[in-house]
PDB file of N, CA and C in Angstrom:
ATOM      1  N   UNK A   1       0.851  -1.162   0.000  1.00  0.00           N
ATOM      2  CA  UNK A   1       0.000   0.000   0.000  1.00  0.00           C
ATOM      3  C   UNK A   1       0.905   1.235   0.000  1.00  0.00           C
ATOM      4  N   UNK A   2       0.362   2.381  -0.862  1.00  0.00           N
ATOM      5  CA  UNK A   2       1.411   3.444  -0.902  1.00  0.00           C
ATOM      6  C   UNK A   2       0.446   4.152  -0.370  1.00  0.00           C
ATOM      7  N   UNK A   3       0.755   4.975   0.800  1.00  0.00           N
ATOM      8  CA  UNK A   3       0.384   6.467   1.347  1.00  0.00           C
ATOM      9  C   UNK A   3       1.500   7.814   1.298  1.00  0.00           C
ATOM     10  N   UNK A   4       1.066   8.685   1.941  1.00  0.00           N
ATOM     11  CA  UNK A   4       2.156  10.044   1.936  1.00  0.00           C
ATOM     12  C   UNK A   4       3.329   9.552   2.966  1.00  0.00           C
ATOM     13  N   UNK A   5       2.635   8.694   3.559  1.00  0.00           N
ATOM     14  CA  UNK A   5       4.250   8.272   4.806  1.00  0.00           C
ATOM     15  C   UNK A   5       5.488   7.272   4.074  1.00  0.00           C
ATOM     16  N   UNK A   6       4.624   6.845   2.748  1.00  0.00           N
ATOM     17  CA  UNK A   6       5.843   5.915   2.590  1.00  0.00           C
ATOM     18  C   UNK A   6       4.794   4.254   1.860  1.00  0.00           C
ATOM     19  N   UNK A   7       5.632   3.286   1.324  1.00  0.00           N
ATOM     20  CA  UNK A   7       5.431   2.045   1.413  1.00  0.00           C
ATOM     21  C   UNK A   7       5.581   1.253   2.179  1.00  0.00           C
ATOM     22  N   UNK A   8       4.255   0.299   2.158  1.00  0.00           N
ATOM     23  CA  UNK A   8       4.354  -0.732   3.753  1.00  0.00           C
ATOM     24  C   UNK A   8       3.156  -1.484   3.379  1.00  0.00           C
ATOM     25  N   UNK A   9       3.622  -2.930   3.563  1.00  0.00           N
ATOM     26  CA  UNK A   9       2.495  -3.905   3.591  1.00  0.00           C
ATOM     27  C   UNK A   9       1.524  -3.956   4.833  1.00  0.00           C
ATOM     28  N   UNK A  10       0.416  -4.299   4.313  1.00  0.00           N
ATOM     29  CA  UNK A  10      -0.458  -4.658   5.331  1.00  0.00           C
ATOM     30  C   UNK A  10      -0.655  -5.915   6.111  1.00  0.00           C
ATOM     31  N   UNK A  11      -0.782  -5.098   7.751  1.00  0.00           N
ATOM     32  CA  UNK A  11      -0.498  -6.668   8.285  1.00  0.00           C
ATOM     33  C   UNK A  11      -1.576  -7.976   8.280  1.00  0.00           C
ATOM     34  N   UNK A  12      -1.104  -8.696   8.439  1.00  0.00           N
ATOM     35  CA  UNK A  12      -1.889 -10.117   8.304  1.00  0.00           C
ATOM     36  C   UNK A  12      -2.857  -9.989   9.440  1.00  0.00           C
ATOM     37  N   UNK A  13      -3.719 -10.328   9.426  1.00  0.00           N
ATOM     38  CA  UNK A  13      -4.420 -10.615  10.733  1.00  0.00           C
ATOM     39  C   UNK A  13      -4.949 -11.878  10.605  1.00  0.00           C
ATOM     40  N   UNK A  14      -4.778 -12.791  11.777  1.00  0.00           N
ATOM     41  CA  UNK A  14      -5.497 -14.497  12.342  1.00  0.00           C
ATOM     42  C   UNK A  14      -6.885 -14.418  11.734  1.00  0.00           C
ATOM     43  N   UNK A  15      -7.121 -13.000  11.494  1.00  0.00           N
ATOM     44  CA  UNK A  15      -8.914 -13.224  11.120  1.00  0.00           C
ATOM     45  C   UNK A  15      -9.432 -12.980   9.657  1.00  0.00           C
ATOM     46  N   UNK A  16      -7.894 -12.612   9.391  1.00  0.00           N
ATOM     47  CA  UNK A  16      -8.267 -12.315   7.787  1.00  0.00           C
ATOM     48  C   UNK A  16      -8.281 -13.937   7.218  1.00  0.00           C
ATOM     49  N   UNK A  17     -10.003 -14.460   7.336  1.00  0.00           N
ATOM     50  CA  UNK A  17     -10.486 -15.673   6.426  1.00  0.00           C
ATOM     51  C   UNK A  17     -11.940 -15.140   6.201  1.00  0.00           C
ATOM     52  N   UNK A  18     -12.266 -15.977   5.177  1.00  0.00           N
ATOM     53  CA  UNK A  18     -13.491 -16.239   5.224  1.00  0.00           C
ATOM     54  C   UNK A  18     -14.158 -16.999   6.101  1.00  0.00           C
ATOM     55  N   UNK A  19     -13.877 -17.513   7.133  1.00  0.00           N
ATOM     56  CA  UNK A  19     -14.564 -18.201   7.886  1.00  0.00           C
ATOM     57  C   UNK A  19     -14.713 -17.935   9.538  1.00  0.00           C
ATOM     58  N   UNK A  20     -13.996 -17.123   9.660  1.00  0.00           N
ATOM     59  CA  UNK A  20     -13.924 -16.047  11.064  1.00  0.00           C
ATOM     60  C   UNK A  20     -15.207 -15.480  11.370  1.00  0.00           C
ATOM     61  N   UNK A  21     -15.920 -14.584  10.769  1.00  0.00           N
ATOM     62  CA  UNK A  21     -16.916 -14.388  11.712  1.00  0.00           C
ATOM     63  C   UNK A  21     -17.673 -15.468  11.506  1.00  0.00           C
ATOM     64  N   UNK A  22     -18.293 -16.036  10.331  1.00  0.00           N
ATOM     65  CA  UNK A  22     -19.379 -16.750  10.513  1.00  0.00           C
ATOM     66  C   UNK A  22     -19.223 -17.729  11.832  1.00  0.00           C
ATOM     67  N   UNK A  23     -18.168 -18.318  12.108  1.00  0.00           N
ATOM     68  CA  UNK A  23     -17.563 -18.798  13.782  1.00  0.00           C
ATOM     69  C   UNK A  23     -18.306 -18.190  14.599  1.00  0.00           C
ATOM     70  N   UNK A  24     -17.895 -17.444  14.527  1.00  0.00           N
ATOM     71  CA  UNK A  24     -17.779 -15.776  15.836  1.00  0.00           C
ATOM     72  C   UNK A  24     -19.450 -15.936  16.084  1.00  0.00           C
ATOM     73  N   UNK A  25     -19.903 -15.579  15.023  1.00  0.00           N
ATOM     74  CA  UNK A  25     -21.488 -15.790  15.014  1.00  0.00           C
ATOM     75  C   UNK A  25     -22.434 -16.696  15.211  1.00  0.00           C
ATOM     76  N   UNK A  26     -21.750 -18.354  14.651  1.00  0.00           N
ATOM     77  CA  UNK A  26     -22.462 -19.101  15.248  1.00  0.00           C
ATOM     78  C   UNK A  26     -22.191 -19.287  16.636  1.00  0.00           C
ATOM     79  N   UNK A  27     -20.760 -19.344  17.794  1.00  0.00           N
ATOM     80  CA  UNK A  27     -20.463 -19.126  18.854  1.00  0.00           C
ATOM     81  C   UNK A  27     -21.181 -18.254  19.817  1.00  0.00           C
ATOM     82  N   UNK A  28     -22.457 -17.207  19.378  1.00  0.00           N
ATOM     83  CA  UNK A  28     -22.823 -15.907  19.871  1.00  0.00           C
ATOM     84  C   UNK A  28     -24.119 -16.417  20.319  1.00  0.00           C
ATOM     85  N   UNK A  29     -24.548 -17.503  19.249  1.00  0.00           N
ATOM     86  CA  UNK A  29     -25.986 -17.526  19.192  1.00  0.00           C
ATOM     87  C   UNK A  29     -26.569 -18.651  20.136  1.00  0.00           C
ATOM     88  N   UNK A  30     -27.678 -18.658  21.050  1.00  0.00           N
ATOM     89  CA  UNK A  30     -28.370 -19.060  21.989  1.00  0.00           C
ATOM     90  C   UNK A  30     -28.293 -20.835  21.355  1.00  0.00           C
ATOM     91  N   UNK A  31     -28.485 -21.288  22.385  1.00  0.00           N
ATOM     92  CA  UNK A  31     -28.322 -23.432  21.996  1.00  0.00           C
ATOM     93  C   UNK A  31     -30.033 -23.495  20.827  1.00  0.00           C
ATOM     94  N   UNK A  32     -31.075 -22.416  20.904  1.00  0.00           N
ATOM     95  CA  UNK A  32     -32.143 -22.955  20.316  1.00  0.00           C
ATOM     96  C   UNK A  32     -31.965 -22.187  18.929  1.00  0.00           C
ATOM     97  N   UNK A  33     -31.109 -20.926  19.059  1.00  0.00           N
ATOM     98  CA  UNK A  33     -30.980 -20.674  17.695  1.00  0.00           C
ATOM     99  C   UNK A  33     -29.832 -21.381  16.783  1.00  0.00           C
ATOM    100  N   UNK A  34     -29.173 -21.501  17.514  1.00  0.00           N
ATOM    101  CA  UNK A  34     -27.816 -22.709  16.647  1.00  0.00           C
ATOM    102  C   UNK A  34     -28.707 -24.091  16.398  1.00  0.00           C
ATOM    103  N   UNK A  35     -29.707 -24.600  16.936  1.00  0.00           N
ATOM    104  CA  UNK A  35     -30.394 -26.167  16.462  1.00  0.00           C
ATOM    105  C   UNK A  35     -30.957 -25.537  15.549  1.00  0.00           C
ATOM    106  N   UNK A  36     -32.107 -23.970  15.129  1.00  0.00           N
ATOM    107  CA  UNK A  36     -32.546 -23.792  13.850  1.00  0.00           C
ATOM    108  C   UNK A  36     -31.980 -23.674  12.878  1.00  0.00           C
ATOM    109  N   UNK A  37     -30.488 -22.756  13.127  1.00  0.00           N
ATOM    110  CA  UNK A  37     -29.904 -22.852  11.919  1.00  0.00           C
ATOM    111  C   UNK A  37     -29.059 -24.082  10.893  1.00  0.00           C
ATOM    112  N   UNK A  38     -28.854 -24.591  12.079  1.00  0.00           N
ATOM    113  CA  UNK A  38     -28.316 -26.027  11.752  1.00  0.00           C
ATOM    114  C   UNK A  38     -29.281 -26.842  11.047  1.00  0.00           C
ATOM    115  N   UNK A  39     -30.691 -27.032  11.649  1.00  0.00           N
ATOM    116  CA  UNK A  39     -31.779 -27.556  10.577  1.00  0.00           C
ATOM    117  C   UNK A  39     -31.854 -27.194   9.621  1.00  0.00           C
ATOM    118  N   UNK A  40     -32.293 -25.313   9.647  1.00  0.00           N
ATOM    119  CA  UNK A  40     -32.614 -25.034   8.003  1.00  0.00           C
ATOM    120  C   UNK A  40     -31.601 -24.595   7.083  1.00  0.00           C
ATOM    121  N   UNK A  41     -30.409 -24.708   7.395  1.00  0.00           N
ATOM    122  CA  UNK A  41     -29.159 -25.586   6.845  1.00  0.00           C
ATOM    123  C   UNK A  41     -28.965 -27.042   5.940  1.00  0.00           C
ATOM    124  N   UNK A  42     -29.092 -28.084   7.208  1.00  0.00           N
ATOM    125  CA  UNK A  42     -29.360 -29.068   6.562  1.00  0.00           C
ATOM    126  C   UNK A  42     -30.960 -29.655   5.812  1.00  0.00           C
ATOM    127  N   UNK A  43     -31.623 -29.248   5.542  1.00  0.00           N
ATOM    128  CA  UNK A  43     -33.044 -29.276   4.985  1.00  0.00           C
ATOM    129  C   UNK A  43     -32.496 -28.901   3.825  1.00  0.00           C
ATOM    130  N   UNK A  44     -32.030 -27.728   3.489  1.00  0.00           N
ATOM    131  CA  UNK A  44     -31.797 -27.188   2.407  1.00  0.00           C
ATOM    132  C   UNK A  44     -30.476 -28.122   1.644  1.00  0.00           C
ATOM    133  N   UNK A  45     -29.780 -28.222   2.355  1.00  0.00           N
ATOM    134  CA  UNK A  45     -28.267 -28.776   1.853  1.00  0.00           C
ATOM    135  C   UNK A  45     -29.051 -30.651   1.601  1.00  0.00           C
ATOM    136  N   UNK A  46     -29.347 -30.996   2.544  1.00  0.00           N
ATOM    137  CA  UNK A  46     -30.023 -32.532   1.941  1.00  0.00           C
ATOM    138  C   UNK A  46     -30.510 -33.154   0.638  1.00  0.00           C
ATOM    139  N   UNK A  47     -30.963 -31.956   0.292  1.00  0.00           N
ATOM    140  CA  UNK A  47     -31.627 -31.923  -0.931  1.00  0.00           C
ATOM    141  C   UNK A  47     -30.889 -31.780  -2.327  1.00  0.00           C
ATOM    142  N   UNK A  48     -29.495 -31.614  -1.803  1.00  0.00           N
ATOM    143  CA  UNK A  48     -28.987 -31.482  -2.959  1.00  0.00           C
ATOM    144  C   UNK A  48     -28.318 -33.093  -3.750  1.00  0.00           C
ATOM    145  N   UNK A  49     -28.026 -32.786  -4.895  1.00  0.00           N
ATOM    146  CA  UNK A  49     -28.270 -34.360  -5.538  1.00  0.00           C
ATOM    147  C   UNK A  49     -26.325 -34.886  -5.699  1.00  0.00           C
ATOM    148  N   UNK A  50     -25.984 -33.897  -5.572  1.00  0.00           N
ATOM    149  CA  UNK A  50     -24.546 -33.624  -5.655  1.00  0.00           C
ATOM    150  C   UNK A  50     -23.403 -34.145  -4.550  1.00  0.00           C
ATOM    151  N   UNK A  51     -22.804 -35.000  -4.040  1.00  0.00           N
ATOM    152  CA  UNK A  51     -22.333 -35.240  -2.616  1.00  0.00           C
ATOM    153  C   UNK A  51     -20.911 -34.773  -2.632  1.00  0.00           C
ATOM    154  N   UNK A  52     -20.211 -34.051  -3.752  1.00  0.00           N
ATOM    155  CA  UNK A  52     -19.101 -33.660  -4.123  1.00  0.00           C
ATOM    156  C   UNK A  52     -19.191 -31.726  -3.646  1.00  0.00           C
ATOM    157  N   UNK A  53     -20.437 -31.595  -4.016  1.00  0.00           N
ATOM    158  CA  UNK A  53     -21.178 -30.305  -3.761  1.00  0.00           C
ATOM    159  C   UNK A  53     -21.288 -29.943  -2.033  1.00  0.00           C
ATOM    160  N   UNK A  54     -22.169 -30.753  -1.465  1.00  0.00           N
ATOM    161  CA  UNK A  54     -21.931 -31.406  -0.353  1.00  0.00           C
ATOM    162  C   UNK A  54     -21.333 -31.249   0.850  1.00  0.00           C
ATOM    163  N   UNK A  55     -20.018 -32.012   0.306  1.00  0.00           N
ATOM    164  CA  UNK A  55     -18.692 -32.069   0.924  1.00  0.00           C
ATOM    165  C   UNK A  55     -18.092 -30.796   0.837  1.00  0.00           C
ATOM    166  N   UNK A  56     -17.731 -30.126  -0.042  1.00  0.00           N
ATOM    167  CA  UNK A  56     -17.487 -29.093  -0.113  1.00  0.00           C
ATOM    168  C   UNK A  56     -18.302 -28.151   0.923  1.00  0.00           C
ATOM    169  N   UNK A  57     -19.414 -27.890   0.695  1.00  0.00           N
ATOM    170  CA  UNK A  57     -19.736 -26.800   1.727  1.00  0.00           C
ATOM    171  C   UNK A  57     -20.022 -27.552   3.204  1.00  0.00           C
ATOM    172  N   UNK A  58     -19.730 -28.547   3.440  1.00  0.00           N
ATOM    173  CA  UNK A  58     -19.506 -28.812   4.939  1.00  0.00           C
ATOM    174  C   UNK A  58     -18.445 -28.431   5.557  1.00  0.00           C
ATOM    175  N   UNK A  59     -17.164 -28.667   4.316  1.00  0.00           N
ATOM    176  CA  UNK A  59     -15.921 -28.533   4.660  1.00  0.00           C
ATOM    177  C   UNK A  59     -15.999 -26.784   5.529  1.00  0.00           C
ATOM    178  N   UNK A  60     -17.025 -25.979   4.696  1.00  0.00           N
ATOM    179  CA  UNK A  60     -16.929 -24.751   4.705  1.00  0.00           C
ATOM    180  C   UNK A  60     -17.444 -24.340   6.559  1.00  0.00           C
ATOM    181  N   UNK A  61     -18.448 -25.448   6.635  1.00  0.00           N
ATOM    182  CA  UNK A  61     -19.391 -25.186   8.103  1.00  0.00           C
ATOM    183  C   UNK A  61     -17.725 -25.978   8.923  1.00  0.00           C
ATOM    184  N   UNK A  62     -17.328 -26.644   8.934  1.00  0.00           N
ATOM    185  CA  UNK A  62     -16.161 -27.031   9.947  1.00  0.00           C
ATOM    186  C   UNK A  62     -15.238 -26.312  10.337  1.00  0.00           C
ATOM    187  N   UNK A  63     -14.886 -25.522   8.995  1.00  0.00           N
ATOM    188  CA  UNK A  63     -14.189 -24.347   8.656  1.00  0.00           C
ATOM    189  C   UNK A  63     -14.087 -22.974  10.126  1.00  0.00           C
ATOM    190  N   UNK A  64     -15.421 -23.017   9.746  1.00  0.00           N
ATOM    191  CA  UNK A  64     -16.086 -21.809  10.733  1.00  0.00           C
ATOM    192  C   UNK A  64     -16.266 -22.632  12.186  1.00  0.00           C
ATOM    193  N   UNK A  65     -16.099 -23.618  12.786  1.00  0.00           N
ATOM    194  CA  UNK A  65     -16.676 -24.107  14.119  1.00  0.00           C
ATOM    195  C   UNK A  65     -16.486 -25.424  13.700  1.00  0.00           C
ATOM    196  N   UNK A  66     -16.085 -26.195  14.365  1.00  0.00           N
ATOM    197  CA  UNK A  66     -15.733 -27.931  14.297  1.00  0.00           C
ATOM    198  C   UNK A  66     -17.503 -28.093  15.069  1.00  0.00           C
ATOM    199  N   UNK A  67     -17.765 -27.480  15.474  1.00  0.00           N
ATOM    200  CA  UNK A  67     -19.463 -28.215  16.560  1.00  0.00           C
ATOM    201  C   UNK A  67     -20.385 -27.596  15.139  1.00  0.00           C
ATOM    202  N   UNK A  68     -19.780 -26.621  14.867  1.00  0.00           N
ATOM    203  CA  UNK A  68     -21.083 -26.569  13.431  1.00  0.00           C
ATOM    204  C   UNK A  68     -21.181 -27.149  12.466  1.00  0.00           C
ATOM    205  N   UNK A  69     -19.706 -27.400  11.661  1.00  0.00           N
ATOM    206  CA  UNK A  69     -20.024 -28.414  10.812  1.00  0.00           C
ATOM    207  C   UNK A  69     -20.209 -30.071  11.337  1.00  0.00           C
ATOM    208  N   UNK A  70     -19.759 -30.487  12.539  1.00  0.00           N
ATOM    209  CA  UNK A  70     -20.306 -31.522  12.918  1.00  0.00           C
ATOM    210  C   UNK A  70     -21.886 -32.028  12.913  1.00  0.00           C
ATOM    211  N   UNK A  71     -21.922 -30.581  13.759  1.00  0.00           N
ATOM    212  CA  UNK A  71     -24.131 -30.696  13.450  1.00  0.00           C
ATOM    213  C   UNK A  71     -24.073 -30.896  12.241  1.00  0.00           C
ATOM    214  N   UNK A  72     -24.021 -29.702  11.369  1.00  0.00           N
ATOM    215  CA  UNK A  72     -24.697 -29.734  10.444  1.00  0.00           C
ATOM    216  C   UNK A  72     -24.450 -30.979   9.215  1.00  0.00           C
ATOM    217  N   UNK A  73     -23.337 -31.685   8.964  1.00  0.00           N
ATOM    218  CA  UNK A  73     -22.766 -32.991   8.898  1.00  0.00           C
ATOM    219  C   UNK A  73     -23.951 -33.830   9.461  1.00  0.00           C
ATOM    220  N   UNK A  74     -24.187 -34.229  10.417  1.00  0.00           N
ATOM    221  CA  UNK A  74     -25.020 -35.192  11.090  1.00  0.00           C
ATOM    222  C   UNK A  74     -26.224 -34.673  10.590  1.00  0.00           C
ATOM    223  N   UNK A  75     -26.661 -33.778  10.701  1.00  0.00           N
ATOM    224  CA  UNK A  75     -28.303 -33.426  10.086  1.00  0.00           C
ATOM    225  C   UNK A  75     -28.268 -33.609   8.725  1.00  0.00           C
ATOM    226  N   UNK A  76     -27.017 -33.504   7.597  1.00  0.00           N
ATOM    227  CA  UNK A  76     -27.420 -33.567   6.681  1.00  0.00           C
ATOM    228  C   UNK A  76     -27.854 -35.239   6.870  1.00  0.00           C
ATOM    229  N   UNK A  77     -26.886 -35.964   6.646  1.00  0.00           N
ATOM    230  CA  UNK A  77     -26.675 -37.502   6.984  1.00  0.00           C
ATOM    231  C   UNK A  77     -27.776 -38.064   7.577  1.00  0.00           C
ATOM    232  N   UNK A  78     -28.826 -37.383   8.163  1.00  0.00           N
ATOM    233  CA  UNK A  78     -29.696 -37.822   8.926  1.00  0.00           C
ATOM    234  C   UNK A  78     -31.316 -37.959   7.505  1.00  0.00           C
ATOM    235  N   UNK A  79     -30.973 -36.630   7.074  1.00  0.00           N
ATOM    236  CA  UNK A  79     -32.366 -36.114   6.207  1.00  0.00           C
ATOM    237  C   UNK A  79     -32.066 -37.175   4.688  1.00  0.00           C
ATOM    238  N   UNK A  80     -30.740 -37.769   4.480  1.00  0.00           N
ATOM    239  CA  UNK A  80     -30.257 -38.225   3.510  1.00  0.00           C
ATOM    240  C   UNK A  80     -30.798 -39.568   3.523  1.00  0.00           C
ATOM    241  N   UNK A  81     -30.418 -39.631   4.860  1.00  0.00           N
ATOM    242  CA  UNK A  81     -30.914 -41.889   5.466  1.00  0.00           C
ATOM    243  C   UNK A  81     -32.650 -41.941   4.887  1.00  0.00           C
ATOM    244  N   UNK A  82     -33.371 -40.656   5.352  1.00  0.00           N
ATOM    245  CA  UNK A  82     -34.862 -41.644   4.980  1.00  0.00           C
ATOM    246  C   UNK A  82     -35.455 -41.445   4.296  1.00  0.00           C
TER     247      UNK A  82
END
């Protein structure tokens, strides 16, 4: 980055991801709102016909919280069985 003081990179920050707040946020939210979102999560994600698709965006929920993509992992897996 160039300013009037001079050249200088910008620093890194632990949080510069994509997957930092959504964490932050599911971590914030009450035990009955983390079971809704996790449902209408997996409701929606179940349905898809794709398991390559899938995998991929679970990877994304683990990403953000190992307990979220776990739920949401198990709920998909659940809506998939019947």
């Amino acid at each position: 980055m160039t300013s009037p003081m001079g050249t200088h990179a910008t620093p890194p920050h632990t949080t510069d991801d994509d997957f930092f707040q959504a964490g932050e946020l599911y971590r914030l939210m009450s035990a009955e709102e983390t079971s809704r979102l996790v449902a209408n999560i997996a409701g929606g994600l179940s349905q898809v016909s794709r398991d390559d698709v899938i995998e991929k965006d679970l990877a994304h929920f683990h990403a953000a919280d190992p307990e979220y993509g776990r739920r949401v992992e198990e709920a998909v897996r659940a809506l998939r069985e019947d």
